[in-house]
PDB file of N, CA and C in Angstrom:
ATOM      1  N   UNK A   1      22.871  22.486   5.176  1.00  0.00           N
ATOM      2  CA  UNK A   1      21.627  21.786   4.900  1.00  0.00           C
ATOM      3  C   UNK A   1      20.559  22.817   4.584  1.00  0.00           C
ATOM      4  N   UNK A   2      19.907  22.525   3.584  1.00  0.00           N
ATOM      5  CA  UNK A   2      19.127  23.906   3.148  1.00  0.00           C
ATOM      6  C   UNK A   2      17.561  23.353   3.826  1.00  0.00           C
ATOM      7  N   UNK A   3      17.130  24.025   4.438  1.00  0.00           N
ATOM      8  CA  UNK A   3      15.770  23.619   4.899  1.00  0.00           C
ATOM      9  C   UNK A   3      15.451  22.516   6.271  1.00  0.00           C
ATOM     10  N   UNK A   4      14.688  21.769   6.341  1.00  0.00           N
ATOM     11  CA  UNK A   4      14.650  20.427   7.029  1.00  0.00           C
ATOM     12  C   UNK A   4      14.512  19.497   5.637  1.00  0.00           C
ATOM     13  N   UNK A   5      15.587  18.737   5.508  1.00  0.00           N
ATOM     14  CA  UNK A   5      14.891  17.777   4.771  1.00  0.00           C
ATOM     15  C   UNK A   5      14.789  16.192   5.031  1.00  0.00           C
ATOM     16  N   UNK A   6      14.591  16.075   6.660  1.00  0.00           N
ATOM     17  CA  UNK A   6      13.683  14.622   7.165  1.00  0.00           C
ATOM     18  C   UNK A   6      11.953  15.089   6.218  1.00  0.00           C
ATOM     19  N   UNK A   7      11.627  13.737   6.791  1.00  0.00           N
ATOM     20  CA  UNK A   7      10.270  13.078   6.222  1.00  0.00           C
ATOM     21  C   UNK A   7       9.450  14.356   7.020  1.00  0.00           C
ATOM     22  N   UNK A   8      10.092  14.940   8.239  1.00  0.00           N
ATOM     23  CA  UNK A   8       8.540  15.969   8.550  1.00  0.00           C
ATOM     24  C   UNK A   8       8.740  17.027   7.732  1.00  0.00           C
ATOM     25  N   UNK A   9      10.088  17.769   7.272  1.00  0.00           N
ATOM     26  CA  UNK A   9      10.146  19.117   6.227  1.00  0.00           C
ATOM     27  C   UNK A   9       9.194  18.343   4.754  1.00  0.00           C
ATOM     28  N   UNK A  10       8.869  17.170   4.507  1.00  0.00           N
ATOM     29  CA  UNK A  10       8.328  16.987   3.136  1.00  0.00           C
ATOM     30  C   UNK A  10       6.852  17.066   3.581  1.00  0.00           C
ATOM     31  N   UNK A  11       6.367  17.525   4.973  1.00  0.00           N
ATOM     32  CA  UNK A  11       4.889  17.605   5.476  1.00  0.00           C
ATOM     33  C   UNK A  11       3.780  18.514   4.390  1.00  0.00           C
ATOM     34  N   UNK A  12       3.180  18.108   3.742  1.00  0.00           N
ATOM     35  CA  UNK A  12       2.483  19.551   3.520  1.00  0.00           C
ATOM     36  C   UNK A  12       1.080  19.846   3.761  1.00  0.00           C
ATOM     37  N   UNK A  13       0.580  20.722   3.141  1.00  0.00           N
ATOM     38  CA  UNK A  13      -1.312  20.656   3.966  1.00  0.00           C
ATOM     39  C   UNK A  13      -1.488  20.263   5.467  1.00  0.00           C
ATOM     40  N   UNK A  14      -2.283  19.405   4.877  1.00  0.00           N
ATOM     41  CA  UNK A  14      -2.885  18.577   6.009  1.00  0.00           C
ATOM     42  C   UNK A  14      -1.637  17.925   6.728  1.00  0.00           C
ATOM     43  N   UNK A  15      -0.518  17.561   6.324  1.00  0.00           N
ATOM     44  CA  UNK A  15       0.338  16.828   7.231  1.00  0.00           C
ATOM     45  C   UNK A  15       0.702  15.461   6.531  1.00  0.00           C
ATOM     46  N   UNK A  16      -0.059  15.239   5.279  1.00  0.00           N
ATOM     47  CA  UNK A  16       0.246  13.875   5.040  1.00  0.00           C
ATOM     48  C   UNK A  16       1.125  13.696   4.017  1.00  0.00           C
ATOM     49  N   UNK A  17       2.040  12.729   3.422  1.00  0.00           N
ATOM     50  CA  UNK A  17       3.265  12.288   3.299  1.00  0.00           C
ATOM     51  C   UNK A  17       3.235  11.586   1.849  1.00  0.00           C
ATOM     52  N   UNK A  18       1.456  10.806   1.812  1.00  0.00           N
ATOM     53  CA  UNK A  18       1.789   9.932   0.741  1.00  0.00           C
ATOM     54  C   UNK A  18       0.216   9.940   0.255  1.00  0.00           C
ATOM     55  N   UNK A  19      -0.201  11.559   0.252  1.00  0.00           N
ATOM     56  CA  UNK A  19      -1.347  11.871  -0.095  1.00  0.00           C
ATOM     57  C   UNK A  19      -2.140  11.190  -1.122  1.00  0.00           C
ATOM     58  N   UNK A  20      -3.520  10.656  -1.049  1.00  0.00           N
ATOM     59  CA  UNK A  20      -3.766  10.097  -2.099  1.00  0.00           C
ATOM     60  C   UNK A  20      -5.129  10.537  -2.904  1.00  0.00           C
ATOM     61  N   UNK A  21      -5.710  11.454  -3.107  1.00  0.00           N
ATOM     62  CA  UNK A  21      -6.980  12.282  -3.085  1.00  0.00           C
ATOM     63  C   UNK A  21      -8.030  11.540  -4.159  1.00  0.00           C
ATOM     64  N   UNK A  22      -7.292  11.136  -4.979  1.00  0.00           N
ATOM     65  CA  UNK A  22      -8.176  10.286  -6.290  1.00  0.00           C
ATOM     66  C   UNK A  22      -9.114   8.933  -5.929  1.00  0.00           C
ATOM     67  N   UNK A  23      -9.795   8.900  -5.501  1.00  0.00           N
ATOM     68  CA  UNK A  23     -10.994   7.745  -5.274  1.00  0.00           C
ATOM     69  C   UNK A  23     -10.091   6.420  -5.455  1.00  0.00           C
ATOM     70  N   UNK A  24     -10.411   6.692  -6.803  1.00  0.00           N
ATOM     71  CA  UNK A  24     -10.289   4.885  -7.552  1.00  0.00           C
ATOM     72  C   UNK A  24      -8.234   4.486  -7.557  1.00  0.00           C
ATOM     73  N   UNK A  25      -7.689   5.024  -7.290  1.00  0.00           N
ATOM     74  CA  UNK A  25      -6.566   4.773  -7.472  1.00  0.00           C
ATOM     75  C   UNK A  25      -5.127   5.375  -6.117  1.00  0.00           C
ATOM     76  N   UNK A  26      -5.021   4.000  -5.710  1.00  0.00           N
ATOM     77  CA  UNK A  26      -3.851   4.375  -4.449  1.00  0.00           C
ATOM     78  C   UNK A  26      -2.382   2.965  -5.038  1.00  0.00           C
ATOM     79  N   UNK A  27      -1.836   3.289  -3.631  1.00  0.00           N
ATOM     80  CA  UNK A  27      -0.655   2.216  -3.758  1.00  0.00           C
ATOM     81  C   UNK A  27      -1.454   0.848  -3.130  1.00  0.00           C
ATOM     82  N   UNK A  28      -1.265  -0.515  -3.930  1.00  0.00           N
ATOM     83  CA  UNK A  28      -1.608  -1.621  -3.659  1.00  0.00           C
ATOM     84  C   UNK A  28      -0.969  -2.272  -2.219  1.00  0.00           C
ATOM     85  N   UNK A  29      -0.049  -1.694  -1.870  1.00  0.00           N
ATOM     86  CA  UNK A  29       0.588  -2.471  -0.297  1.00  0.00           C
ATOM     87  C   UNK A  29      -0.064  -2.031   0.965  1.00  0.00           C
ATOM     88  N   UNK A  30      -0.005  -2.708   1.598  1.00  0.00           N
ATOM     89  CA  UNK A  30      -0.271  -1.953   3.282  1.00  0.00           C
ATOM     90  C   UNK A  30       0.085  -0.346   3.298  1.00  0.00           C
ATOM     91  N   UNK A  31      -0.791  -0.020   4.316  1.00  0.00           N
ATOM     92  CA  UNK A  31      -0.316   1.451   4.521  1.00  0.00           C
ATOM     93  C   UNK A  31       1.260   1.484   5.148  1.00  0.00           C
ATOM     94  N   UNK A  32       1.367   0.262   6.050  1.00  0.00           N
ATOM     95  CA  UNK A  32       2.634   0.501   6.742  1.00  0.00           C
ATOM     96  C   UNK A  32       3.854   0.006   5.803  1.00  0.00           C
ATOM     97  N   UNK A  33       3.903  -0.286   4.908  1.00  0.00           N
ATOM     98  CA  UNK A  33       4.805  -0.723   3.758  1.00  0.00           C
ATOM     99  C   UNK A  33       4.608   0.313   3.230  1.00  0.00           C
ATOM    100  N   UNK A  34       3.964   1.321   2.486  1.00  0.00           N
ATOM    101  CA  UNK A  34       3.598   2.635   1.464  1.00  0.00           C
ATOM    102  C   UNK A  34       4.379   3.392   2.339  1.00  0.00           C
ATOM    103  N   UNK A  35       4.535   3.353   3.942  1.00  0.00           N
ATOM    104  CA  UNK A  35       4.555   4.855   4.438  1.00  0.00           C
ATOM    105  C   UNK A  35       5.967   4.761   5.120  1.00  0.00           C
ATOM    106  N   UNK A  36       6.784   3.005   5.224  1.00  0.00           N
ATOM    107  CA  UNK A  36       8.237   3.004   5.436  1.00  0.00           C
ATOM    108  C   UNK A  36       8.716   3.270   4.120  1.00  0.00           C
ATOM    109  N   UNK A  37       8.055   3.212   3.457  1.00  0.00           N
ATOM    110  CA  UNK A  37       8.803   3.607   1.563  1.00  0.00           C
ATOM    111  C   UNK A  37       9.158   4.862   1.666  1.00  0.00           C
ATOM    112  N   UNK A  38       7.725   5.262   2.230  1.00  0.00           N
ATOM    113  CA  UNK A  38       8.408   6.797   1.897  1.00  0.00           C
ATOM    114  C   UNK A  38       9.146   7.599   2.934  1.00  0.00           C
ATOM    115  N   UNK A  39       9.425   7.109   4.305  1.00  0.00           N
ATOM    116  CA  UNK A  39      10.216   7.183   5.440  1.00  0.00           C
ATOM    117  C   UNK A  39      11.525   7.645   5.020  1.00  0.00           C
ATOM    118  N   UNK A  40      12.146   5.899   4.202  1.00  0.00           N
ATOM    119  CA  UNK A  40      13.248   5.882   3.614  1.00  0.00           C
ATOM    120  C   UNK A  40      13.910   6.636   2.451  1.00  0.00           C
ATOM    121  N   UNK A  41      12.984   6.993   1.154  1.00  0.00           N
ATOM    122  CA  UNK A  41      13.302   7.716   0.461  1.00  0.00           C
ATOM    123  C   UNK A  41      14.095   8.640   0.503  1.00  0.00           C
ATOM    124  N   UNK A  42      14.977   8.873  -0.303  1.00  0.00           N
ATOM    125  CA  UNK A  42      15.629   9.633  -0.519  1.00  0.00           C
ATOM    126  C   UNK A  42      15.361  11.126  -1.453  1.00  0.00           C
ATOM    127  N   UNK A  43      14.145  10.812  -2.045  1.00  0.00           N
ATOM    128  CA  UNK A  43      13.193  11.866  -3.127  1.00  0.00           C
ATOM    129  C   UNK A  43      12.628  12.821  -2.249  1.00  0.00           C
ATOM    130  N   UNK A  44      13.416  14.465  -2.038  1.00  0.00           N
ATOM    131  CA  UNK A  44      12.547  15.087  -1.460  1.00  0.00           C
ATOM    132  C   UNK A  44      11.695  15.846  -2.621  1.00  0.00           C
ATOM    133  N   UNK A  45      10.330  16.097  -2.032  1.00  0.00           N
ATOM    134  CA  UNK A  45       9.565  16.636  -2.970  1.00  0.00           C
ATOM    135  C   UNK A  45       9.966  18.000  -3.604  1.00  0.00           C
ATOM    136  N   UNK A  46       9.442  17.849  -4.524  1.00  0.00           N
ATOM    137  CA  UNK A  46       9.161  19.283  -5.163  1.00  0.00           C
ATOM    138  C   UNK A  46      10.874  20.307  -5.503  1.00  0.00           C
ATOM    139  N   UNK A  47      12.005  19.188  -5.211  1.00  0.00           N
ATOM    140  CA  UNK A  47      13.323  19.386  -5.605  1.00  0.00           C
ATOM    141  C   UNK A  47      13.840  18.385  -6.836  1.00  0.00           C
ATOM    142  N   UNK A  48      13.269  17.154  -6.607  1.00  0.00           N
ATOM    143  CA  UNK A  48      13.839  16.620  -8.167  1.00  0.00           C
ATOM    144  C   UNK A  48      13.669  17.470  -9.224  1.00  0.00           C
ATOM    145  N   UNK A  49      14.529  16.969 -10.020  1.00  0.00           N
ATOM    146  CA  UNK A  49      14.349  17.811 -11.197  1.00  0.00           C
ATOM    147  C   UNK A  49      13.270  17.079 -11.624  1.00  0.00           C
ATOM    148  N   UNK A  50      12.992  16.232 -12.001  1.00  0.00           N
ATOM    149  CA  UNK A  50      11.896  15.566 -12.449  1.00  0.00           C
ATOM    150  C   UNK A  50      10.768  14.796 -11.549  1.00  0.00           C
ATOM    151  N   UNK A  51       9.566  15.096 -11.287  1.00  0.00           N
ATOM    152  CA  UNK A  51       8.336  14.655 -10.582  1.00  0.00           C
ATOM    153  C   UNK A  51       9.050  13.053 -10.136  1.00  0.00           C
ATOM    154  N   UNK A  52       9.182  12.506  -9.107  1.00  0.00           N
ATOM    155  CA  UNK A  52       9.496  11.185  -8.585  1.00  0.00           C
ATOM    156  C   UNK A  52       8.510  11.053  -7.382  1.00  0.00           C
ATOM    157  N   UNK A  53       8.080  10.071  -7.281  1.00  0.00           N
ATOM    158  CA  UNK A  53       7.113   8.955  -6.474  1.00  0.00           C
ATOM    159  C   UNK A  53       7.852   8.556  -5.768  1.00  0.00           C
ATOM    160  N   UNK A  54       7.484   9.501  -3.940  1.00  0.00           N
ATOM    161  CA  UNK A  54       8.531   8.540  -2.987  1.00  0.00           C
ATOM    162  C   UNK A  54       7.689   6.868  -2.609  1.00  0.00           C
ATOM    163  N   UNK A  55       6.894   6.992  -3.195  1.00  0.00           N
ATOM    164  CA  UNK A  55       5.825   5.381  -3.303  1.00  0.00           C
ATOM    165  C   UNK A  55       6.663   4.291  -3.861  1.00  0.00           C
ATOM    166  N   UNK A  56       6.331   4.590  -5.316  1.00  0.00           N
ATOM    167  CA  UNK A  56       6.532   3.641  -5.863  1.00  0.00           C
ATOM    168  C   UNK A  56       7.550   3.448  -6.824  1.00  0.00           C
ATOM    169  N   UNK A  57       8.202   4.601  -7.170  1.00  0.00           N
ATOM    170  CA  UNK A  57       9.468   5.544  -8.059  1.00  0.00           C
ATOM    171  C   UNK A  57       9.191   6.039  -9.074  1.00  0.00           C
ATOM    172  N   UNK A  58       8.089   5.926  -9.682  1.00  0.00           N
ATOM    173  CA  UNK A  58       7.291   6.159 -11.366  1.00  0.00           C
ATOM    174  C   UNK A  58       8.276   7.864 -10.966  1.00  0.00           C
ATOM    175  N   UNK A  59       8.924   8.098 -12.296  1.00  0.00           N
ATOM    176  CA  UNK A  59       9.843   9.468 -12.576  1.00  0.00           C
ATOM    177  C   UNK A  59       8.775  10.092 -13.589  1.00  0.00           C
ATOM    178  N   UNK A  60       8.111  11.026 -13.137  1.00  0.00           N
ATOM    179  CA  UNK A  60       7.613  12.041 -14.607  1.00  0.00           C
ATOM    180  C   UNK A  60       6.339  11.713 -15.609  1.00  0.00           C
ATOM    181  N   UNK A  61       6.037  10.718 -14.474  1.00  0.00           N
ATOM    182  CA  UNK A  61       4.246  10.040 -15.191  1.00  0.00           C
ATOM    183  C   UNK A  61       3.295  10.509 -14.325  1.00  0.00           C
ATOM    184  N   UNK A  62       2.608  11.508 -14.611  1.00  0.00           N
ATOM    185  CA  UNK A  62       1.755  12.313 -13.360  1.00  0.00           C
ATOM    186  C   UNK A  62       0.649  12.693 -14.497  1.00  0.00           C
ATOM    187  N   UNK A  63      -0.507  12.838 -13.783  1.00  0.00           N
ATOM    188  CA  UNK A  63      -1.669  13.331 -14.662  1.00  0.00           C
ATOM    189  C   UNK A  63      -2.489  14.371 -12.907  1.00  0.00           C
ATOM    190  N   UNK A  64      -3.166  15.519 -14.167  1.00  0.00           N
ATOM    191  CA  UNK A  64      -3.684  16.825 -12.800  1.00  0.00           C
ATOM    192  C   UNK A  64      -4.944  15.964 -13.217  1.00  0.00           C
ATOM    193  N   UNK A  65      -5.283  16.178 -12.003  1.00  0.00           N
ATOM    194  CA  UNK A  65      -6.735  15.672 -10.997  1.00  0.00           C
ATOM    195  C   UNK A  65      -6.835  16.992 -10.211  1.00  0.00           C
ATOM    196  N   UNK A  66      -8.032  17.528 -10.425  1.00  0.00           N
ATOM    197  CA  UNK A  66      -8.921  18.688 -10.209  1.00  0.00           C
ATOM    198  C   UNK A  66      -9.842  18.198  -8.807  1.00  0.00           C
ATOM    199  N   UNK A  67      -9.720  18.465  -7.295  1.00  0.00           N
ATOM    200  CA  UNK A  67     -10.176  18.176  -6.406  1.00  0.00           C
ATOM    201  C   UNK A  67     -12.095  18.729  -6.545  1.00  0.00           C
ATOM    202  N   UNK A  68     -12.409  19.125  -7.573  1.00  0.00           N
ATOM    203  CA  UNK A  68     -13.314  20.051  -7.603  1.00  0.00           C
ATOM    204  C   UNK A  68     -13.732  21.383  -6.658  1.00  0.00           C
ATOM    205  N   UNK A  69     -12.401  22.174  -5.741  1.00  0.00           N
ATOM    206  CA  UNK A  69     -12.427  22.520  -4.813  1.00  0.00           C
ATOM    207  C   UNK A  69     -11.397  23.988  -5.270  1.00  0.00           C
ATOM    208  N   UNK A  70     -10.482  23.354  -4.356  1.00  0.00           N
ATOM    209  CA  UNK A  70      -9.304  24.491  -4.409  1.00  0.00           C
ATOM    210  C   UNK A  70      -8.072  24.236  -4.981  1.00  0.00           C
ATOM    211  N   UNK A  71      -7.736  22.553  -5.314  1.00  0.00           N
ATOM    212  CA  UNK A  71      -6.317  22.114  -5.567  1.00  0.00           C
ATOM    213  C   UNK A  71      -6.756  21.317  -7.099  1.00  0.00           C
ATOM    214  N   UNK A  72      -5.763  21.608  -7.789  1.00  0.00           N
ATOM    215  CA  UNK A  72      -5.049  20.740  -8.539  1.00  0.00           C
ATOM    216  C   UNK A  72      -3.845  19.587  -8.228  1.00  0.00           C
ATOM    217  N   UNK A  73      -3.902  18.661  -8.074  1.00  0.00           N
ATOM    218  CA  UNK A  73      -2.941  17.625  -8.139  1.00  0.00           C
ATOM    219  C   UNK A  73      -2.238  16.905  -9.299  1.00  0.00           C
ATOM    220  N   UNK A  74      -1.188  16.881  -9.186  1.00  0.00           N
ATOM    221  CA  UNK A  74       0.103  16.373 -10.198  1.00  0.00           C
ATOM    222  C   UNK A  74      -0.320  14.611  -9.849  1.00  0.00           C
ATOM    223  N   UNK A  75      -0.736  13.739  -9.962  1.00  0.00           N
ATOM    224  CA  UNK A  75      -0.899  12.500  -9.356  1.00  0.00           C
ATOM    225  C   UNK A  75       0.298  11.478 -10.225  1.00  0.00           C
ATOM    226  N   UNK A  76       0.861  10.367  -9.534  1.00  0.00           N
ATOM    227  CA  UNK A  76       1.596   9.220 -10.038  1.00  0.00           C
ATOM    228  C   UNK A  76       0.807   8.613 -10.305  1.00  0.00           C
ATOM    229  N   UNK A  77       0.748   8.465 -11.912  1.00  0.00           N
ATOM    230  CA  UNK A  77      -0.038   7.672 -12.673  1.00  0.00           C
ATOM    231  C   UNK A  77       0.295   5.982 -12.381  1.00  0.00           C
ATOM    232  N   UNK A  78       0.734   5.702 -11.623  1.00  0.00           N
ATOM    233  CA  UNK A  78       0.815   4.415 -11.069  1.00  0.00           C
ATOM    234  C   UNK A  78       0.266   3.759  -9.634  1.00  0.00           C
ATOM    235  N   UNK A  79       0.467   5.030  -8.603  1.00  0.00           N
ATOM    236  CA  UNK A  79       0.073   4.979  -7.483  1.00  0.00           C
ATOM    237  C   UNK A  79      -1.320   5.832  -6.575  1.00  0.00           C
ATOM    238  N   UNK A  80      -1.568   6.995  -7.497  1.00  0.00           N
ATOM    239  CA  UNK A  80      -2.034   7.978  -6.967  1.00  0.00           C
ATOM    240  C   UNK A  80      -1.764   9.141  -6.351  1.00  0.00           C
ATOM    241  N   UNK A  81      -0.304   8.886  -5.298  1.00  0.00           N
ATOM    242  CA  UNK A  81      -0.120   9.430  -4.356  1.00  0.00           C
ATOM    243  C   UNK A  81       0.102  11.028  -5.042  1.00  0.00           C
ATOM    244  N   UNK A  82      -0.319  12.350  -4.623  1.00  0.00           N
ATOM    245  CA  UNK A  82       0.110  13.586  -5.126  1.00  0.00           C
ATOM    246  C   UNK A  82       1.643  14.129  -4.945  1.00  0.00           C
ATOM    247  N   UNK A  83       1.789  14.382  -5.924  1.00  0.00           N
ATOM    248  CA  UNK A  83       3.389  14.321  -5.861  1.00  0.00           C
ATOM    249  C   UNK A  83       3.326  16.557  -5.872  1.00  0.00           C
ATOM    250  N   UNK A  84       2.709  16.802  -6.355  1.00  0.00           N
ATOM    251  CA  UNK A  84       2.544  18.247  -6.610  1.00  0.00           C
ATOM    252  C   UNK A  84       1.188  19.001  -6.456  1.00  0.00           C
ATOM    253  N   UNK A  85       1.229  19.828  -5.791  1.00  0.00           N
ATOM    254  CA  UNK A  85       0.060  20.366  -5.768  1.00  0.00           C
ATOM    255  C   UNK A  85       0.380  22.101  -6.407  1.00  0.00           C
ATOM    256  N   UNK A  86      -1.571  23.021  -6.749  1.00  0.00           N
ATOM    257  CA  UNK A  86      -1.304  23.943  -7.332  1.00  0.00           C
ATOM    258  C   UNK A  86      -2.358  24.287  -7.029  1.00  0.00           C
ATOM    259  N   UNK A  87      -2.973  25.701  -6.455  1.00  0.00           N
ATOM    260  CA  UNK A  87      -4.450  26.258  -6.430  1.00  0.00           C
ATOM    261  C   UNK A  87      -4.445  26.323  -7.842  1.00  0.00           C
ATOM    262  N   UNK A  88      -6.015  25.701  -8.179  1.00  0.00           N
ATOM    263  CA  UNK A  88      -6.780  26.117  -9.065  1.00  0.00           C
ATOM    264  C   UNK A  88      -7.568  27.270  -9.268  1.00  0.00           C
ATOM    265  N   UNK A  89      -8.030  27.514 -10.466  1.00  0.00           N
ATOM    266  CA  UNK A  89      -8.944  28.913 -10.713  1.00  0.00           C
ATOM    267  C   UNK A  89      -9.830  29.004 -10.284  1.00  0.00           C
ATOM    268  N   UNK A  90     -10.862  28.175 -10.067  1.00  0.00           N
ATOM    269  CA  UNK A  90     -11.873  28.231  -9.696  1.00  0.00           C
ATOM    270  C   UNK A  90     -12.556  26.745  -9.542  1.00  0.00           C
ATOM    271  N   UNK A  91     -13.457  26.842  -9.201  1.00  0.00           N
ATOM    272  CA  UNK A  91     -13.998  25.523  -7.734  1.00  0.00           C
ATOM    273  C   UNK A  91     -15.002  25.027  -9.172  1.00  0.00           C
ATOM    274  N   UNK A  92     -15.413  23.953  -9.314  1.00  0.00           N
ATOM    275  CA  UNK A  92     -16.118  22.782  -9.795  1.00  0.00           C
ATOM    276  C   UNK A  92     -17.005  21.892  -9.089  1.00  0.00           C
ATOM    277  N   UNK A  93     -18.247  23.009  -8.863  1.00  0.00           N
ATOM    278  CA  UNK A  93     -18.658  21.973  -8.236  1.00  0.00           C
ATOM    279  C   UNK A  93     -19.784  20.730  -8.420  1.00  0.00           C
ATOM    280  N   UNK A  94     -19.760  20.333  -9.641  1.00  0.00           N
ATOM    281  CA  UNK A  94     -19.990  19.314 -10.322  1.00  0.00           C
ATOM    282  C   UNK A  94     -19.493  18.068 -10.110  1.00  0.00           C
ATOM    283  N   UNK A  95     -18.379  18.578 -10.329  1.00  0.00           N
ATOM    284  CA  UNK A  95     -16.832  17.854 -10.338  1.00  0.00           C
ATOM    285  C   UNK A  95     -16.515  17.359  -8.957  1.00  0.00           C
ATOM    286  N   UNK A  96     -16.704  18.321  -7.807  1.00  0.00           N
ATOM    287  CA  UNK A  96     -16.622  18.011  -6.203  1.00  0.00           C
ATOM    288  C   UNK A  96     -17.661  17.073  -6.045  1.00  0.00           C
ATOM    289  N   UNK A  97     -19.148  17.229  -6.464  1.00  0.00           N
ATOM    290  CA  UNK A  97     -19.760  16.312  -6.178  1.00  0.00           C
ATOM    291  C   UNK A  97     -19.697  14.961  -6.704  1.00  0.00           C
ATOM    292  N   UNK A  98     -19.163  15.064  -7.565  1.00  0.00           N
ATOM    293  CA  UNK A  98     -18.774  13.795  -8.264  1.00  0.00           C
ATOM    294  C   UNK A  98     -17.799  12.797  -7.325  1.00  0.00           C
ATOM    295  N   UNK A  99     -17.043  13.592  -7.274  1.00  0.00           N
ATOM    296  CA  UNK A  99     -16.144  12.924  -5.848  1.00  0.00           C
ATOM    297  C   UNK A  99     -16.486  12.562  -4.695  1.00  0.00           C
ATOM    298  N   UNK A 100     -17.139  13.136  -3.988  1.00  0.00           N
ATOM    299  CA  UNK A 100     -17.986  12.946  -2.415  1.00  0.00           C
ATOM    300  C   UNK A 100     -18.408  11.910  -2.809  1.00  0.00           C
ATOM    301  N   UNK A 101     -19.492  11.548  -4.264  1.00  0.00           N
ATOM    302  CA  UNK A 101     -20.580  10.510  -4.431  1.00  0.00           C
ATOM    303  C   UNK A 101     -19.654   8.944  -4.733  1.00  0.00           C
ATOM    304  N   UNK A 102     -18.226   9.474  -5.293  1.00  0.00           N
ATOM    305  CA  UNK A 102     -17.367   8.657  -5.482  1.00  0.00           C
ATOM    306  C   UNK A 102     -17.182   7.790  -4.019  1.00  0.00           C
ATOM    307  N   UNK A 103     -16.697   8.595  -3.335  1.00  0.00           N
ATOM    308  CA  UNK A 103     -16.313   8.026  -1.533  1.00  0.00           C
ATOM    309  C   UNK A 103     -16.928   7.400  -0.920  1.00  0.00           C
ATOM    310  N   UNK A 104     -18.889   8.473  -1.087  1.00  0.00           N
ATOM    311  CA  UNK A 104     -19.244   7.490  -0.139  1.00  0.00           C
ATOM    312  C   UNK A 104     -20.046   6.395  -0.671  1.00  0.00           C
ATOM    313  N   UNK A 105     -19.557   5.620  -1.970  1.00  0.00           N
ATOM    314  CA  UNK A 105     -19.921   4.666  -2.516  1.00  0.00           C
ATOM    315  C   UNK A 105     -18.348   3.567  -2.013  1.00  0.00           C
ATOM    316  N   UNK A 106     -17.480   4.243  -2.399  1.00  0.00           N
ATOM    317  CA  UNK A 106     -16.524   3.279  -1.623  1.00  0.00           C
ATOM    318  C   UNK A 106     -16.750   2.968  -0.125  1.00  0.00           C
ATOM    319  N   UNK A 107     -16.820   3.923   0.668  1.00  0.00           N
ATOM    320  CA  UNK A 107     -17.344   3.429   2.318  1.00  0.00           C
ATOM    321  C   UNK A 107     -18.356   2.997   2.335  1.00  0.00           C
ATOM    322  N   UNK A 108     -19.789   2.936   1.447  1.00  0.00           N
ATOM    323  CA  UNK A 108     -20.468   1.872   1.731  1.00  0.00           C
ATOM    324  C   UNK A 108     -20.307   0.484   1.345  1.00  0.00           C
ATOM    325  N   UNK A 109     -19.528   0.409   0.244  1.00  0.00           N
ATOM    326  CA  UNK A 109     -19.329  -0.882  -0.034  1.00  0.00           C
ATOM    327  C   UNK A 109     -18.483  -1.715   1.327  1.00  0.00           C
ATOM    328  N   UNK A 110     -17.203  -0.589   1.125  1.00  0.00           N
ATOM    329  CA  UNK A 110     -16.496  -1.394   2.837  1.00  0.00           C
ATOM    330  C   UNK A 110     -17.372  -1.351   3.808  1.00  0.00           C
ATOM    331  N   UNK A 111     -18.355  -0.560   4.294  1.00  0.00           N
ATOM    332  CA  UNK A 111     -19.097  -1.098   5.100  1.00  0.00           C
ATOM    333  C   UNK A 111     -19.782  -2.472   5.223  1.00  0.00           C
ATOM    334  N   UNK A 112     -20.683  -2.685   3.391  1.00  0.00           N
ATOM    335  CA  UNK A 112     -21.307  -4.150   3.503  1.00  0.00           C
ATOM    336  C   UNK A 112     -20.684  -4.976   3.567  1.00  0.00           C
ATOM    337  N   UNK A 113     -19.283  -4.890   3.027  1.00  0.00           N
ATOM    338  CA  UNK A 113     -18.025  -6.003   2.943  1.00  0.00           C
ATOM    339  C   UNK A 113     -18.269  -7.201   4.105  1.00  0.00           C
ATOM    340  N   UNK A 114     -18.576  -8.737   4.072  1.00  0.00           N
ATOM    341  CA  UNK A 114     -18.487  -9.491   4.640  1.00  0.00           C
ATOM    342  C   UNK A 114     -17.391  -9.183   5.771  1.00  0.00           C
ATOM    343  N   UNK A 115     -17.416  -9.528   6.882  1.00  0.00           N
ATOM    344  CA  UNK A 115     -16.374  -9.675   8.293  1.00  0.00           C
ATOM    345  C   UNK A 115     -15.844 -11.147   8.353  1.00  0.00           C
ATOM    346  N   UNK A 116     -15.120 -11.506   8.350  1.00  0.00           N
ATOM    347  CA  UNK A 116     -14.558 -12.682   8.992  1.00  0.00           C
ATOM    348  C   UNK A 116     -14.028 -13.049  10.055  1.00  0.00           C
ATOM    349  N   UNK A 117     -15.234 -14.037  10.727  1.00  0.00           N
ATOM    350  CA  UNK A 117     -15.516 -13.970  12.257  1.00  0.00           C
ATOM    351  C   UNK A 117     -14.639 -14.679  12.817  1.00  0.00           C
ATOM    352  N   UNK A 118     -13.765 -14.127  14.128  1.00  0.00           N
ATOM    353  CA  UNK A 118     -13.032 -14.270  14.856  1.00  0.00           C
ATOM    354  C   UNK A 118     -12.741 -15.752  15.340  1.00  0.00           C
TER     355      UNK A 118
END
């Protein structure tokens, strides 16, 4: 067996599995459906020959998304999730702010989001 290759040897960075860094674009299911997907998978990263989505399966449809920071991401143009990562040259920080302003426009909206009372 070359390596670990359970779901914790596919850990990377931060630890997460079914990374999704792009604002506007994730997997549409529950987290706990997205994250037995990728439990089960059989796609370890960064060994296919070809980029595969332990998400959603999209093979070789990835577009780089520039964190405005330190990473480049390979993203599944279907799901989001980063399938590849790569230090970039240099930091953007235009581009970073663009993102932050991205987020915390999404958390305020989920914040105003109506509740439905118990």
């Amino acid at each position: 067996m070359k390596g670990d290759e359970s779901w914790r040897g596919w850990q990377r960075g931060w630890g997460n599995i079914a990374f999704c860094p792009e604002p506007t674009i994730h997997p549409d299911e529950p987290l706990p459906v997205v994250v037995e997907r990728v439990l089960r998978s059989s796609v370890p990263p960064d060994e296919a020959p070809a980029l595969t989505c332990r998400v959603c399966g999209n093979r070789n449809h990835t577009s780089a998304w520039h964190d405005g920071i330190y990473r480049i991401h390979q993203l599944c143009t279907e799901c989001g999730v980063s399938l590849a990562v790569q230090r970039a040259d240099a930091p953007d920080p235009l581009l970073a702010a663009d993102h932050a302003r991205q987020w915390k426009e999404i958390w305020r909206l989920r914040n105003e989001s109506p509740r439905n009372p118990s």
